[in-house]
Structures are given as C-alpha cells and as structure tokens.
Protein backbone atom coordinates (compact mmCIF):
# COMPACT_ATOMS: atom_id res chain seq x y z
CA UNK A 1 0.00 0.00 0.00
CA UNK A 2 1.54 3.50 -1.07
CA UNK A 3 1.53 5.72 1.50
CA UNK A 4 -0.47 9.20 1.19
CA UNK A 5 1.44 12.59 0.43
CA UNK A 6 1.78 14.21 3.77
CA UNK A 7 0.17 17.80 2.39
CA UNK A 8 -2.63 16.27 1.64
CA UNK A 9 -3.14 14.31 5.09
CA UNK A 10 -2.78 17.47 6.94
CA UNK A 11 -4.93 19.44 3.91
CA UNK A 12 -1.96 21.90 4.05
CA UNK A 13 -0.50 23.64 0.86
CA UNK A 14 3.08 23.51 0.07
CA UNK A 15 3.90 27.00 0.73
CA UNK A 16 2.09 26.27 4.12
CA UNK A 17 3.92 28.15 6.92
CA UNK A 18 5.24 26.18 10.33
CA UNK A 19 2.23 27.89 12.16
CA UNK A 20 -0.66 26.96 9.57
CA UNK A 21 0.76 22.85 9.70
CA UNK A 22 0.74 23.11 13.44
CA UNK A 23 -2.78 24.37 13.71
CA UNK A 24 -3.65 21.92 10.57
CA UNK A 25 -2.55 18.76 12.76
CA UNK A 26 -3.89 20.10 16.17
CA UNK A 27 -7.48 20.11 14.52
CA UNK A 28 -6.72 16.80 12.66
CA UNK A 29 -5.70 14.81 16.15
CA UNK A 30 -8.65 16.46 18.48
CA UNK A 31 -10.69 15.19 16.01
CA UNK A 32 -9.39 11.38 15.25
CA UNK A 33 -8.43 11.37 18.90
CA UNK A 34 -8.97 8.02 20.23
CA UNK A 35 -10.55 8.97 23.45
CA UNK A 36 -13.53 10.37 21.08
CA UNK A 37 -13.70 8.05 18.79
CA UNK A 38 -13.41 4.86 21.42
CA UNK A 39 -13.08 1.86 19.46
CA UNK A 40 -13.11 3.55 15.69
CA UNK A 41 -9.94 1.62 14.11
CA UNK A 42 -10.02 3.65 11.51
CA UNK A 43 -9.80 6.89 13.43
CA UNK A 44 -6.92 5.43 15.63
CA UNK A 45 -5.10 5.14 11.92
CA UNK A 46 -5.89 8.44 10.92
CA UNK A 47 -4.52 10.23 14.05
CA UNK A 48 -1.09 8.23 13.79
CA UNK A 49 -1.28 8.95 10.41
CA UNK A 50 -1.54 12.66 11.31
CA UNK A 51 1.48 12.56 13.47
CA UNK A 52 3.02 10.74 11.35
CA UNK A 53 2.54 13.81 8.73
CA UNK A 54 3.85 16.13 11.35
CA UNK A 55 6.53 15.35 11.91
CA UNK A 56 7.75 15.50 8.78
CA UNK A 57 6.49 18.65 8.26
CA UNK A 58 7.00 20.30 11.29
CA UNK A 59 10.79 19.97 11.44
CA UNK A 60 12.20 21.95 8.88
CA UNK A 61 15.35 20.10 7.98
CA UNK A 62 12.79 16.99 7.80
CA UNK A 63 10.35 18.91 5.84
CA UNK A 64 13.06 19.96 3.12
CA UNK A 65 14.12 16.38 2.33
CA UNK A 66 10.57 15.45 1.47
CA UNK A 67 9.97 18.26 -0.64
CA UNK A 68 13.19 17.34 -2.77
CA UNK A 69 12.96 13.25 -2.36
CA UNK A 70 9.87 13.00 -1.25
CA UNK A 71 9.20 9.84 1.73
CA UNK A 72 12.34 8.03 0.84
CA UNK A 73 14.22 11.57 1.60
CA UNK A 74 12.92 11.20 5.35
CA UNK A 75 14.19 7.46 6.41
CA UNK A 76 13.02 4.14 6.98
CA UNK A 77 10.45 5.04 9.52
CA UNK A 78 8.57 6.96 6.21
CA UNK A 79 9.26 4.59 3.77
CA UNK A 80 6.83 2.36 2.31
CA UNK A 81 3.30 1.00 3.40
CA UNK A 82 3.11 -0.47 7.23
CA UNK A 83 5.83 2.15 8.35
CA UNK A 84 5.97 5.11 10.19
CA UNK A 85 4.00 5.27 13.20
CA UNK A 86 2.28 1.87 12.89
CA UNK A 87 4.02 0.27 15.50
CA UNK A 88 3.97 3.22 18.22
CA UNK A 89 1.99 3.44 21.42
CA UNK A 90 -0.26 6.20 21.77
CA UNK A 91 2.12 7.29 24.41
CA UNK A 92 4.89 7.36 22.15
CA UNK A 93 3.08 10.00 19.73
CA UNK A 94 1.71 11.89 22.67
CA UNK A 95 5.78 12.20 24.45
CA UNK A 96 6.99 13.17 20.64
CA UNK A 97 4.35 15.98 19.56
CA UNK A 98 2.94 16.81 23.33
CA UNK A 99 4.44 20.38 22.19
CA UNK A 100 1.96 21.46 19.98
CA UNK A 101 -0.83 21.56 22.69
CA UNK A 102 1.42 23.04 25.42
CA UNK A 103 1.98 19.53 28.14
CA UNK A 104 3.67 16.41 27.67
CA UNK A 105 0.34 14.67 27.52
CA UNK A 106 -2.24 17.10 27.07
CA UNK A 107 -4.92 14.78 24.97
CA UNK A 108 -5.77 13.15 28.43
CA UNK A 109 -6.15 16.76 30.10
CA UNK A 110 -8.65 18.20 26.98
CA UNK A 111 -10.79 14.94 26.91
CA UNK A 112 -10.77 14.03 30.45
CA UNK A 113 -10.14 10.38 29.39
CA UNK A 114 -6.69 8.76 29.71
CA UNK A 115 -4.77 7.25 32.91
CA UNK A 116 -3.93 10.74 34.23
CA UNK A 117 -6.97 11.68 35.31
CA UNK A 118 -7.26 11.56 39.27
CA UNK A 119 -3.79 10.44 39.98
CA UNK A 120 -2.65 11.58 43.20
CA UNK A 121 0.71 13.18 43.45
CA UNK A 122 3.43 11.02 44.94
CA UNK A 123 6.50 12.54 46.14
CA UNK A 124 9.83 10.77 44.79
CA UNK A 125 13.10 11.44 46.75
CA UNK A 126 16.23 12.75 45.17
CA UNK A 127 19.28 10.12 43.77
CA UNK A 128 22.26 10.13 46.12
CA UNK A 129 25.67 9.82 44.14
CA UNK A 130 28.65 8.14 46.31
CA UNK A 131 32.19 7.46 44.59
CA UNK A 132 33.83 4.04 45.74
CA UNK A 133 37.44 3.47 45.46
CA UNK A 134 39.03 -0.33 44.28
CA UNK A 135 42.15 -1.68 44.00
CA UNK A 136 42.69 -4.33 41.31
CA UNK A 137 42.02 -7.73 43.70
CA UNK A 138 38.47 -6.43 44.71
CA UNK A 139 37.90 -5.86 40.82
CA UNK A 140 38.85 -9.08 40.04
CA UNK A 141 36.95 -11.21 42.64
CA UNK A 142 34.06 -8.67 43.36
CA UNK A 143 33.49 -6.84 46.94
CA UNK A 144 30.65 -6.16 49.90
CA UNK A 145 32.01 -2.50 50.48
CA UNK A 146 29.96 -1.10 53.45
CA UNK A 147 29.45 2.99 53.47
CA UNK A 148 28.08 5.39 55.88
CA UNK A 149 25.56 7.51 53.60
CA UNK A 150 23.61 10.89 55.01
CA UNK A 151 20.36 11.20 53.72
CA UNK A 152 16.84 11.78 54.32
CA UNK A 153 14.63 9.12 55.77
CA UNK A 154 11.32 9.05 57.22
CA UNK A 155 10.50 11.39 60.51
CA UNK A 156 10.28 8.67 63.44
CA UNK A 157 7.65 11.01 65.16
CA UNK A 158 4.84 10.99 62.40
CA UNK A 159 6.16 7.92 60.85
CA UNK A 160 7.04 9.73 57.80
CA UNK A 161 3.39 11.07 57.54
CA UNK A 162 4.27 14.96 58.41
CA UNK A 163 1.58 15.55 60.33
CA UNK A 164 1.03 15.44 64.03
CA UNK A 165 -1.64 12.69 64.33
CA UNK A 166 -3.96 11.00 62.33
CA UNK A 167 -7.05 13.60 62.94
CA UNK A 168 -4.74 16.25 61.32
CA UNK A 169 -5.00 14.75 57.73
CA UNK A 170 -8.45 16.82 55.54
CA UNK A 171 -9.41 16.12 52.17
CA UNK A 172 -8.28 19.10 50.12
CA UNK A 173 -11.06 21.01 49.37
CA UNK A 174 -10.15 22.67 46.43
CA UNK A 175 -9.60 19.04 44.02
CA UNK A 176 -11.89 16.68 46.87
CA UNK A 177 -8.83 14.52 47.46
CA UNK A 178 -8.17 13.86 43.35
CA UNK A 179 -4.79 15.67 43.48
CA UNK A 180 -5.80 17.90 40.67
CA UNK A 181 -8.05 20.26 39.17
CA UNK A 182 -9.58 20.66 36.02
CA UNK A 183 -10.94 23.78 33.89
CA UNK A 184 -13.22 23.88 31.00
CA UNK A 185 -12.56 26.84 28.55
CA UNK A 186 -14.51 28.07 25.34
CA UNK A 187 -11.99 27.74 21.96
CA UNK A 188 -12.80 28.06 18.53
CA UNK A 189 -12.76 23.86 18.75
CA UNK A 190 -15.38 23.40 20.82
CA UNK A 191 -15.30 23.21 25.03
CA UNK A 192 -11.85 21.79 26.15
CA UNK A 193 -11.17 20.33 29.41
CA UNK A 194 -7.77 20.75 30.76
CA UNK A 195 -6.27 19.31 34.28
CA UNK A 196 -3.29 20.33 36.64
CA UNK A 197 -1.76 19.50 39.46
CA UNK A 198 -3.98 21.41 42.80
CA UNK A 199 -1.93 24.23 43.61
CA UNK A 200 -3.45 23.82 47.56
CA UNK A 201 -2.42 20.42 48.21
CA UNK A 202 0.46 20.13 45.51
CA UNK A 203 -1.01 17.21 43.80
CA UNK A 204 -1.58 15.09 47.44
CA UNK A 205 -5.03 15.37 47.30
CA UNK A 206 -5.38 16.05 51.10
CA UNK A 207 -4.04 19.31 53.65
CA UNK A 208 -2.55 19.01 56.91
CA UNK A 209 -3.75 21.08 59.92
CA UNK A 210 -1.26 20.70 62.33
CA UNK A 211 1.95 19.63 61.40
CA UNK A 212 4.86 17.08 63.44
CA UNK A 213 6.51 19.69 65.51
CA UNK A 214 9.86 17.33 64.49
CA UNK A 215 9.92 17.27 60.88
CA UNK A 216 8.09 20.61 60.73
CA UNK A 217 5.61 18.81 57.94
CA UNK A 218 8.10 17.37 55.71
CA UNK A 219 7.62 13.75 57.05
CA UNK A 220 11.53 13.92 56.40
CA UNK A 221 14.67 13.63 59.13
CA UNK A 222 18.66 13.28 57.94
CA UNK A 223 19.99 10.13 59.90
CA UNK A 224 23.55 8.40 58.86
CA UNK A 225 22.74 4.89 57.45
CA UNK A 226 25.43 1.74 56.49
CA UNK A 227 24.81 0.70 53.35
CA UNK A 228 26.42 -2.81 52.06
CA UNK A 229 26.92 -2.48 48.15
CA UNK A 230 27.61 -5.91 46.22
CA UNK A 231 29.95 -4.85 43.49
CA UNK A 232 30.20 -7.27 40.76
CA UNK A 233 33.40 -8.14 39.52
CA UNK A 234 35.12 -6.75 36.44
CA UNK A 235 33.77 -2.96 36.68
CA UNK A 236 36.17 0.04 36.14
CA UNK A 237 36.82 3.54 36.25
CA UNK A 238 33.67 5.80 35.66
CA UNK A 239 31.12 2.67 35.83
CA UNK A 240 27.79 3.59 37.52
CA UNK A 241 25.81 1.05 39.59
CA UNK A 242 22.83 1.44 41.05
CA UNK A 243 20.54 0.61 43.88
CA UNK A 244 16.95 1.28 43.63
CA UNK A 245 15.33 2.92 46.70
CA UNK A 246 18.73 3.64 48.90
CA UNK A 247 18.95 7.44 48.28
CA UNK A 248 16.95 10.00 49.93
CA UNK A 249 12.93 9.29 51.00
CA UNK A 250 10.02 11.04 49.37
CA UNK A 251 8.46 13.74 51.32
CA UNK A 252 5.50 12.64 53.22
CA UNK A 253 5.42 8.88 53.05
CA UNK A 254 6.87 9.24 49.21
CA UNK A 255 9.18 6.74 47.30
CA UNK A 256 12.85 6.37 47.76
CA UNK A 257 15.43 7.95 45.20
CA UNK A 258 18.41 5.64 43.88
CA UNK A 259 21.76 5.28 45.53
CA UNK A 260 24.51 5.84 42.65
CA UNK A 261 27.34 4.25 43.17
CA UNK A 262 30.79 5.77 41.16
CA UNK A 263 33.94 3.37 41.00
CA UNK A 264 37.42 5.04 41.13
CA UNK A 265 39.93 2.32 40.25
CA UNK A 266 43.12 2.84 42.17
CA UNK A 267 46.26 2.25 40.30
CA UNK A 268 48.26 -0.16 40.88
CA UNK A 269 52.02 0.17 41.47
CA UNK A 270 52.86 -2.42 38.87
CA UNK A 271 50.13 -3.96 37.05
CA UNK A 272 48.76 -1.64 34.66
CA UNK A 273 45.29 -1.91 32.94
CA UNK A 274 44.03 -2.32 29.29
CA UNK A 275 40.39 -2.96 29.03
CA UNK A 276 40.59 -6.68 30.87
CA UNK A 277 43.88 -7.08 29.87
CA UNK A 278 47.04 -6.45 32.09
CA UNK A 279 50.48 -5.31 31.21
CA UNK A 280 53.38 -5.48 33.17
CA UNK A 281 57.05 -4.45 32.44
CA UNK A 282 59.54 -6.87 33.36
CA UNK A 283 63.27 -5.58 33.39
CA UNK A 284 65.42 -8.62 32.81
CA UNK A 285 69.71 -8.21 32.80
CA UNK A 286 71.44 -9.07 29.33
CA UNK A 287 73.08 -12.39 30.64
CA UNK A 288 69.73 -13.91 32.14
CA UNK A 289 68.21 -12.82 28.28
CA UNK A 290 71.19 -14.59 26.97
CA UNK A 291 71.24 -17.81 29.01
CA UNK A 292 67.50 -18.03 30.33
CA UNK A 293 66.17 -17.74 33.85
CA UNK A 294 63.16 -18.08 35.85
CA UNK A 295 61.59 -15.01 37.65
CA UNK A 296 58.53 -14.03 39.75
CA UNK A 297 56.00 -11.20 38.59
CA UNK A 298 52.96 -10.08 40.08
CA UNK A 299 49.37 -11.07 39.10
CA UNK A 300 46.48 -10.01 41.04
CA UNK A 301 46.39 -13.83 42.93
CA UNK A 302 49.88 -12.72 43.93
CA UNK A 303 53.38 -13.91 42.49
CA UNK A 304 53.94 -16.49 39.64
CA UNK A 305 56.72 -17.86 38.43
CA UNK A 306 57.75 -17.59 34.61
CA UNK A 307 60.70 -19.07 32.56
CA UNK A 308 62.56 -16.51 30.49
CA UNK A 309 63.99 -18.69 27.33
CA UNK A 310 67.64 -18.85 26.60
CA UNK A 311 68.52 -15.97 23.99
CA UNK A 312 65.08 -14.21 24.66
CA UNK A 313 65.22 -10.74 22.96
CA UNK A 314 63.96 -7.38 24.17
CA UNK A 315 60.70 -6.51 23.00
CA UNK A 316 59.14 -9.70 23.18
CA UNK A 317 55.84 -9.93 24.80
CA UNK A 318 54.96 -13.56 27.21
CA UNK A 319 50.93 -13.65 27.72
CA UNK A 320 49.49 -15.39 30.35
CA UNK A 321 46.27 -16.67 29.58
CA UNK A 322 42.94 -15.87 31.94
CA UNK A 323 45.34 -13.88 34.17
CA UNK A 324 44.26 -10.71 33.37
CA UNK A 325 40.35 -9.14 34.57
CA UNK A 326 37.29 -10.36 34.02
CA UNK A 327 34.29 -9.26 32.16
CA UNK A 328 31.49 -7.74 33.47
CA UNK A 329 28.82 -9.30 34.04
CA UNK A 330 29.76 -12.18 32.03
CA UNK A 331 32.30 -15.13 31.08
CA UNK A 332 35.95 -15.39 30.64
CA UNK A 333 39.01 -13.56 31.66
CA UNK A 334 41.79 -11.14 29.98
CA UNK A 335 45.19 -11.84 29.85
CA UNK A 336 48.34 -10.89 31.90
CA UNK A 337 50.89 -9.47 28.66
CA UNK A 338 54.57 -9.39 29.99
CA UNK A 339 56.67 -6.56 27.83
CA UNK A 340 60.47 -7.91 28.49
CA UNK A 341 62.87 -5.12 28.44
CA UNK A 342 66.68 -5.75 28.59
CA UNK A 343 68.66 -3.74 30.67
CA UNK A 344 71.62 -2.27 29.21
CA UNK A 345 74.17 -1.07 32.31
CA UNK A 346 75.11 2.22 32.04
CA UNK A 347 78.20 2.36 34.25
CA UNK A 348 80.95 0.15 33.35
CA UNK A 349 83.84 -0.65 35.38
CA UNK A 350 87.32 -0.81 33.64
CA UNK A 351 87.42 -4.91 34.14
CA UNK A 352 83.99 -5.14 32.86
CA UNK A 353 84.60 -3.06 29.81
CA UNK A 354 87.36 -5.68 29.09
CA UNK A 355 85.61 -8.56 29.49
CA UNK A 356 82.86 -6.67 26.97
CA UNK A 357 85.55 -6.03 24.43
CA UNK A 358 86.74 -9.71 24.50
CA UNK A 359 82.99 -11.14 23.37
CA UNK A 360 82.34 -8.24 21.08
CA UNK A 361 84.09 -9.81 18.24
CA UNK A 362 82.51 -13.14 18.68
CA UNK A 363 80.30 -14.00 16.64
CA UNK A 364 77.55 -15.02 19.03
CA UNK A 365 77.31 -11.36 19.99
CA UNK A 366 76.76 -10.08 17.03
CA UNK A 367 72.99 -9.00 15.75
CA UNK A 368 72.08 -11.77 13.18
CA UNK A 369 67.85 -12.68 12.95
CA UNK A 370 66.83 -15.07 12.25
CA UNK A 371 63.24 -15.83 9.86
CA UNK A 372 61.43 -17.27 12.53
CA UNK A 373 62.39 -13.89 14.98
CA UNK A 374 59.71 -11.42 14.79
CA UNK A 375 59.97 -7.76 14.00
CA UNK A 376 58.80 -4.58 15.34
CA UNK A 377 55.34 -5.24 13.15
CA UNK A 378 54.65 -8.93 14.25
CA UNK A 379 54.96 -7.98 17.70
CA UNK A 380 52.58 -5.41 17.52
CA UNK A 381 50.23 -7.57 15.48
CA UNK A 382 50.65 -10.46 18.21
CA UNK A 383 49.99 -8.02 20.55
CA UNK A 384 46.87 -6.81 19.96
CA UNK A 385 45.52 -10.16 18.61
C-alpha cells in the first residue's frame, strides 16, 4: 500500500507556513483522537497517520528532504506501506508531539479520558551519588564495600506522615482529594477540558492542619545509614551502579530515590590496565636474556613464576592466559601481557669493559635474525591479537 502525500493528510498547501501545519494537525488529532472516537480503528489510523505527517512537516530540515525526495528523503520510519507510526503506542506520539498543545500529555487533560486523570501526586526522593574506590584484587573477585551515607529518611515522630496525628490529615477542598483540578474553557474547537496539578495540596489530594513539631511537615529527618553495596566483579573507572530505593525518602510517606554508586579504580604500582587485559614491564639483565632464567612477577592472585627462554630478545611480549580481569557481568578472563625489556648497564667498570671487548668480536654477539624472529610489526600484530 503506497503511503499518502503528507500535504494532503494534513490538507496543508506547500507553501504552508510552520504555524498553519501546526494548527492543521492540532485540529486533525482532536478530532481522530482516540478517546472520542473509542473503538473507531479507523480513526486510531488516521490520528497516527496525522502525526506521522507532522513530523515531517513540522521539522524543517525533515520537511526539506521530502519536498526534494519525497518519503524516501525522510528514512526508513517513512518509507513504504506499514511504516511510520504503525508500531507506536499512543504514548509514544503523545511524548513526541505533546508540544503542539502546550503539556507532555495534554490529549488526556482536553478529553478528560486517559490514565492521568485523578492520579494523586506522589513525592519521589532525590538520587544520592557516592564514589567508591578499588584496587585491582576487589575488581577481580568482586566486593561487599559497606558505606556510611547521610540522607533523608522518614521522621520517626509521624512515621514519615508529616503531620502530628492522624485527625490532622483533611481532604483538600479545592480538588476533593483527586490531586488535581480541572478547567473547562470556550476555543474556537469546541469546550476543552484541561487538568493540573492542585496548587493547595500540591497534587496530594489532602491538607494538613497541624503539622509534626519534628519534621516541621516534611515527614523527612537526615539520619547516617550503612549501606552494604555488592559490586560485581570486572567494573572500572567511571562505571555507575545502582541501587533502587537507597537514596533519599520522598516527602510525606513518598518513594525512595536511587543510591549511585561511582567506582574510582586505584592504580596499581605495577600492574597496569588495558580494558581486561594487564600489562606489566619486566626488566630482565642481558646475561639472564642470553642464558634463560626463571623469575617471579605479580598477578592479582599474587606472584607467579615464569621461565625466560635462553637468547630471549627485548621486546618480546609472554601472555598469560585468563590472568588478566574479568568481564562484566559475564564469562571469561583477559590476559596478563609481559613486555620484556633488557637492561643495558650504564656504568661500566674498567674490568667489565674488558671482558665486553673480548665477546664483542665473537660472533655469538653479534645481531644476526633469524626468519622465525619477529619484528617490530609482528609484535605489535601479536599483541593486539
């Protein structure tokens, strides 16, 4: 099915100016709007059809590409039969284009239908954001970290209620305990019914005559609480967590905020991180490079023990498989990369000088590669495979 030119669904010209296709789709979804026409499939199509239309034409940079390519100019979404806005909830449309009529959903306020109508106000506390500091062990095997947090919980008093005893709660008489208030106006449109929040109980749908002389009405005191936060191994520097209901309390028996919880990785002194990889510099003496050794290097279990190969050269990286961090919130490990460095002394005495000069001729101590000895490249390639 081809879909309709969007002029015509809004019965706008053209030349039509930003104003005339606002008004044009205004009329167009207070009349197709579902909560009048209860049921009418057909009008349910037109009014996402209308929006659809909109916006299009009521973004300019949108509303240029159609004129020159017409629906394939404005995306996927526009493209075709079955597109656009058939797959949106009414909620979606109303969130996207809740502009035009001055709210974020202002159908339900005009018709009086909808599931705003009557809902009480309920107060929602405020996030808390903590930073939490980890060294590389607690990353790798997870934590229980346990922190003191100041924030608002419910006045012990009046229980969190605000007032100073049960008998001190009235039904606001200006909304009659619905929380808000509604208005009927005249328009060139017809009668429209709008709603808002009571401005004399603040959406709460009930007053309080005398107020706790302890939380002064805000059903609200600031007491120190220990918090144990689970953190899950493998997290890093910046990574947010989250824990729903731990920040501050809602005022007068409202809902908790969230406790945000910031990780700080502390550095280590010698392991170094890269993604769930770690690297680690190992400084190894000329003869051990030339004759092989063993030597311990950190991992975040503690020491291990690696063999350094007889003629090993400087550059070369040694990985250690699933010794490096693991993901979050999922399987496997990174890897432990060793960069082997040779140190080169850089104060000779005059005996050791000698003993230099005698070898430097031979031919073992001469640079000769071999094929199977990788370059700068192949390194780099291993490295990062």
């Amino acid at each position: 099915m081809s879909k309709r030119d969007y002029y015509e669904v809004l019965g706008v010209s053209k030349n039509a100016e930003e104003s005339e296709i606002k008004k044009a789709y205004r009329q167009m979804a207070l009349k197709y709007h579902p909560d009048k026409n209860e049921g009418d499939k057909a009008a349910e199509e037109k009014f996402k059809e209308a929006a659809e239309a909109y916006e299009v034409l009521g973004n300019a940079e949108k509303k240029q590409r159609y004129d020159q390519y017409g629906h394939r100019g404005v995306g996927s979404s526009a493209a075709g039969g079955g597109g656009g806005f058939s797959g949106m909830s009414m909620d979606d449309i109303f969130s996207n284009f809740g502009d035009v009529f001055g709210g974020a959903h202002p159908f339900e306020s005009f018709f009086g239908g909808g599931g705003g109508g009557g809902r009480k106000q309920v107060n929602r506390g405020s996030n808390l954001r903590i930073k939490v500091k980890l060294n590389l062990q607690e990353i790798t095997n997870g934590v229980e970290k346990k922190v003191k947090v100041n924030k608002f919980v419910g006045c012990h008093p009046c229980k969190g209620s605000g007032a100073e005893n049960a008998s001190s709660f009235h039904t606001c008489s200006q909304c009659k305990g619905s929380g808000q208030v509604r208005r009927i106006t005249n328009t060139i449109l017809g009668q429209m019914q709008t709603t808002s929040t009571c401005p004399q109980c603040h959406g709460e749908g009930q007053t309080i005559s005398s107020k706790c002389k302890s939380c002064h009405g805000s059903g609200l005191s600031k007491e120190e609480e220990v918090i144990a936060i689970n953190i899950p191994p493998g997290v890093g520097e910046g990574i947010q967590l989250s824990m729903s209901g731990k920040g501050n309390m809602g005022e007068r028996g409202g809902v908790a905020g969230d406790l945000l919880i910031v990780i700080e990785e502390i550095e280590d002194e010698e392991l170094k991180r890269d993604g769930n990889n770690l690297l680690y510099d190992l400084h190894i003496s000329f003869m051990d490079a030339a004759i092989g050794t063993q030597v311990e290097i950190p991992t975040v279990e503690g020491k291990a023990r690696i063999k350094i190969d007889a003629g090993t050269q400087g550059g070369k990286v040694l990985r250690l498989k699933g010794k490096g961090l693991p993901q979050i919130n999922g399987y496997g490990r990174g890897d432990l990369l060793i960069n082997i460095s040779i140190w080169t002394p850089k104060n000779l005495t005059a005996e050791e000088k000698t003993i230099l000069e005698k070898l430097k001729e031979s031919e073992n101590f001469k640079p000769n590669p071999g094929k199977n000895d990788k370059n700068f490249f192949d390194r780099m390639k291993e490295y990062f495979n």
